[in-house]
N, C-alpha and C. Protein backbone atom coordinates (compact mmCIF):
# COMPACT_ATOMS: atom_id res chain seq x y z
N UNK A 1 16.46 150.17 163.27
CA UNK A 1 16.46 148.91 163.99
C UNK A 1 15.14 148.76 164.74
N UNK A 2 14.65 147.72 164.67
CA UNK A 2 13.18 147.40 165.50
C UNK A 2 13.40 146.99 166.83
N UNK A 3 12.79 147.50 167.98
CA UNK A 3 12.63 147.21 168.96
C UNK A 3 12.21 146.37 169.71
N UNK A 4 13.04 145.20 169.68
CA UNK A 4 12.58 143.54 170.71
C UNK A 4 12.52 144.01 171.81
N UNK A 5 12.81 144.65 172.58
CA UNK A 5 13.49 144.49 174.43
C UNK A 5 11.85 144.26 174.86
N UNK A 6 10.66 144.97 173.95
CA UNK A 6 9.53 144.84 174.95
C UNK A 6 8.43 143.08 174.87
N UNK A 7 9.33 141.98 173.74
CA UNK A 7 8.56 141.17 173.33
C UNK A 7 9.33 140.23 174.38
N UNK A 8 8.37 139.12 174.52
CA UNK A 8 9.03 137.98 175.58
C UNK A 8 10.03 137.08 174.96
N UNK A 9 9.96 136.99 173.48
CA UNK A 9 10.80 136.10 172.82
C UNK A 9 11.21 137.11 171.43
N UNK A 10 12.87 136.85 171.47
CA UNK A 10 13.42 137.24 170.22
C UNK A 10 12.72 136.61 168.76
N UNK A 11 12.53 137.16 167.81
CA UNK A 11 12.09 136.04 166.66
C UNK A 11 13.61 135.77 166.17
N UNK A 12 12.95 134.45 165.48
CA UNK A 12 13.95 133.28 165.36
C UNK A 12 14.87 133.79 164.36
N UNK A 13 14.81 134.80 163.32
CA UNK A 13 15.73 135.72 162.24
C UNK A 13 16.42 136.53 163.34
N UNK A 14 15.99 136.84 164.18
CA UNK A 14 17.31 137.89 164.84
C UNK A 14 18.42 137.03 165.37
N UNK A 15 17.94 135.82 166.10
CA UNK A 15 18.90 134.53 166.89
C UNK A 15 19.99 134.49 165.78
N UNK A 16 19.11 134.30 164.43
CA UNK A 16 20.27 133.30 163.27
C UNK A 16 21.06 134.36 162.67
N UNK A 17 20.48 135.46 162.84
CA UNK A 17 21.28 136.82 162.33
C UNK A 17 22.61 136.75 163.23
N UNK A 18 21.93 136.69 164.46
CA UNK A 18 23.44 137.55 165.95
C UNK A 18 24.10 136.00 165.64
N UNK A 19 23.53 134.74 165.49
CA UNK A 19 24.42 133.35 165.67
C UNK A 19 25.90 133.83 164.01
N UNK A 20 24.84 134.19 163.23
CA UNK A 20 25.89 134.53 162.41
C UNK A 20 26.90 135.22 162.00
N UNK A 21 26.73 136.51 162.85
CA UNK A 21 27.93 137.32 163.25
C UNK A 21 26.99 138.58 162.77
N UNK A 22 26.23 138.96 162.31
CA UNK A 22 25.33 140.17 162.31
C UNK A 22 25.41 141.09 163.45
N UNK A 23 26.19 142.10 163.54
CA UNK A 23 26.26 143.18 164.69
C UNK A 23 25.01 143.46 165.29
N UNK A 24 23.93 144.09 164.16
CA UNK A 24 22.61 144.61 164.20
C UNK A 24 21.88 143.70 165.30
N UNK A 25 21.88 142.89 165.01
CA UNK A 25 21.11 140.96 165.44
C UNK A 25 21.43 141.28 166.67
N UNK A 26 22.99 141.09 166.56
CA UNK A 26 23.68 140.94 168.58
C UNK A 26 23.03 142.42 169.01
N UNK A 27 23.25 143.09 168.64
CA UNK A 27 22.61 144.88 169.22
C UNK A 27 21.11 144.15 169.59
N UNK A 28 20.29 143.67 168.92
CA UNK A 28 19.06 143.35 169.49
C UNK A 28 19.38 142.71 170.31
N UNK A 29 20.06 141.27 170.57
CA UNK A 29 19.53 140.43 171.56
C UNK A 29 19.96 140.69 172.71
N UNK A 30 21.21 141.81 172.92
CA UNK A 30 21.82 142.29 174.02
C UNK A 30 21.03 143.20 174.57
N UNK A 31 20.00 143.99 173.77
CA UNK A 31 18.81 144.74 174.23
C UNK A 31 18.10 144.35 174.81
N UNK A 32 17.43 142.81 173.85
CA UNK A 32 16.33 142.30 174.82
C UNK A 32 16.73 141.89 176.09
N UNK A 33 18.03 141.48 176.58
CA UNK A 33 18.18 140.50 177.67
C UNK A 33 18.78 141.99 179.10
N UNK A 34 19.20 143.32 178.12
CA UNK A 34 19.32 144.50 179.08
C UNK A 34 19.16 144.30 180.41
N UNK A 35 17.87 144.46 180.99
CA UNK A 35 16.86 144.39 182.36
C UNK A 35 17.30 143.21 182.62
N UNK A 36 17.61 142.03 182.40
CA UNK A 36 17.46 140.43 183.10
C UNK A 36 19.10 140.82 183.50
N UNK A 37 19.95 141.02 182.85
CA UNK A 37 21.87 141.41 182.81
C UNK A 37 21.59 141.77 184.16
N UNK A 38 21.27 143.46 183.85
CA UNK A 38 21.31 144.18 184.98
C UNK A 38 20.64 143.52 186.30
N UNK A 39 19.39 143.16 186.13
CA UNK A 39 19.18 142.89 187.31
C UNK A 39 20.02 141.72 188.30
N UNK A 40 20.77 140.84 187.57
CA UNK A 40 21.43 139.94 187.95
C UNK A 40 22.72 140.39 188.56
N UNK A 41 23.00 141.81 188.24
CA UNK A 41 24.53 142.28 188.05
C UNK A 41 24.00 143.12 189.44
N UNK A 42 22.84 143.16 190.05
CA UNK A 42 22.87 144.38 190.87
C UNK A 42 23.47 143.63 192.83
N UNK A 43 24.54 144.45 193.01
CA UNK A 43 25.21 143.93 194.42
C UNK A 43 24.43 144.97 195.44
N UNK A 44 24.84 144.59 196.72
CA UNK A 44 24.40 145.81 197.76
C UNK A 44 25.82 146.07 198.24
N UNK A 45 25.69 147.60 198.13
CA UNK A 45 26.78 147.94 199.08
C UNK A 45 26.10 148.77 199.77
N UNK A 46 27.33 149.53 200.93
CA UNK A 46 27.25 150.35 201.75
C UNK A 46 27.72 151.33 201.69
N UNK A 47 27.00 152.94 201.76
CA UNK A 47 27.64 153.93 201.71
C UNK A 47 27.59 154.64 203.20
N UNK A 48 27.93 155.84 203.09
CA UNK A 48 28.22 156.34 204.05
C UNK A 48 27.26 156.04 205.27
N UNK A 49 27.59 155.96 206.61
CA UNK A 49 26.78 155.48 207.58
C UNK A 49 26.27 154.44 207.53
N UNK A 50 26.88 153.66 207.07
CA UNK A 50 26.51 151.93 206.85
C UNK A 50 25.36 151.69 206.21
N UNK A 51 24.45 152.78 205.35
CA UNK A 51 23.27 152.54 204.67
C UNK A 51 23.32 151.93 203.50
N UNK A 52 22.57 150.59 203.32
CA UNK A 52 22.96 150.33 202.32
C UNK A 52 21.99 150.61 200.96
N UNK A 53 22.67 150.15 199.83
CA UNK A 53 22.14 150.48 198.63
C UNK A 53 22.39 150.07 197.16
N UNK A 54 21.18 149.35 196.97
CA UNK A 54 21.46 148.64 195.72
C UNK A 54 22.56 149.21 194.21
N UNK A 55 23.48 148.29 193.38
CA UNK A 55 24.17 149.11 192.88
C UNK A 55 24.20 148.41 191.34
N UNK A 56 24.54 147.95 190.12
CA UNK A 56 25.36 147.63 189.10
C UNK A 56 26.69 147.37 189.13
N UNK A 57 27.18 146.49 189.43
CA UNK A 57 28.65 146.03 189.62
C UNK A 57 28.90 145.54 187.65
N UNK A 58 29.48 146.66 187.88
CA UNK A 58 29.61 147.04 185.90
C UNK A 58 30.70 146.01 185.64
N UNK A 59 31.47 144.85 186.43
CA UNK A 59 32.49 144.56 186.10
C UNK A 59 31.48 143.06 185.62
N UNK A 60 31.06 142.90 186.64
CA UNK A 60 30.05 141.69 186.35
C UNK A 60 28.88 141.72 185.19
N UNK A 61 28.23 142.98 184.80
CA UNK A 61 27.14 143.25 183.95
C UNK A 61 28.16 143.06 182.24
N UNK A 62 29.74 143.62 182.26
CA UNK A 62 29.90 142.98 180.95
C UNK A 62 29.88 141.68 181.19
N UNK A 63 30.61 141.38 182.17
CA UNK A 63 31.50 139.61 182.00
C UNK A 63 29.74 138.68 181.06
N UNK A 64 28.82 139.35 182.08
CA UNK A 64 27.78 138.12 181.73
C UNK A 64 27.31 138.74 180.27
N UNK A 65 27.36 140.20 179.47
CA UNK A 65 27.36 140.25 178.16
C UNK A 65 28.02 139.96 177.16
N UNK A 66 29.23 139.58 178.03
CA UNK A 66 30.40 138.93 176.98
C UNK A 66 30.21 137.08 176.95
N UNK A 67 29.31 136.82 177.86
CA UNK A 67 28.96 135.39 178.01
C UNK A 67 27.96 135.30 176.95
N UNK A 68 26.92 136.26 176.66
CA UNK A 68 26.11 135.89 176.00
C UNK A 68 26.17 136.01 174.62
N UNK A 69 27.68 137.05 174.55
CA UNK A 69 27.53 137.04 172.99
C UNK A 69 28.41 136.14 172.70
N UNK A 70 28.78 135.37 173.45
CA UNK A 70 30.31 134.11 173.36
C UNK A 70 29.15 133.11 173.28
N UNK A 71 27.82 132.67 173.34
CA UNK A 71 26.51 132.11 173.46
C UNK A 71 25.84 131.61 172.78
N UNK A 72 25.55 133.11 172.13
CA UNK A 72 24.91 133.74 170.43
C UNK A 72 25.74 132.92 169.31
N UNK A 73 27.25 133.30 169.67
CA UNK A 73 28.04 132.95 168.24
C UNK A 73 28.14 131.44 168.23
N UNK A 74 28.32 130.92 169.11
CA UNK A 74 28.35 129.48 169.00
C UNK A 74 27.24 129.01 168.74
N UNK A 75 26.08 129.28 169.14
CA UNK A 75 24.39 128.67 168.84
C UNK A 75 24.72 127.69 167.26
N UNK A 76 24.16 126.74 167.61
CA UNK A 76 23.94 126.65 166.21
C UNK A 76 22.51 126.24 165.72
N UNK A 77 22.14 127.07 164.44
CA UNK A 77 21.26 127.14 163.69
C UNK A 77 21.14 125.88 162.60
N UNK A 78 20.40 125.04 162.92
CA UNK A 78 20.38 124.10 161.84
C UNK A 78 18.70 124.60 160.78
């Protein structure tokens, strides 16, 4: 599998691949968008002694990967 996550834009065969139900395709575009997920998914909490500290709230990092591949499949490719 070729490595998108480091290009700014998916090429347009991987979109129509993952739009079409291509696993491989969705494995890329869920790669490229990795870092943007996470960073969106990151909450602050507090641990011991009230210090706080940035975290991954994993409940939120799928919901919004399950948004995007609910996203992907609908796209449509004309």
């Amino acid at each position: 599998m070729i490595d998108y996550s480091k290009s700014r834009l998916l090429p347009f065969s991987i979109i129509k691949a993952a739009a079409s139900g291509d696993a491989e395709a969705m494995s890329a575009v869920l790669k490229h968008y990795e870092r943007y997920i996470g960073k969106l998914s990151l909450r602050q909490l507090y641990g011991e002694n009230a210090h706080p500290h940035l975290s991954v709230d994993e409940e939120l990092r799928l919901r919004l990967e399950t948004k995007l591949i609910h996203k992907v499949l609908t796209f449509k490719v004309d």
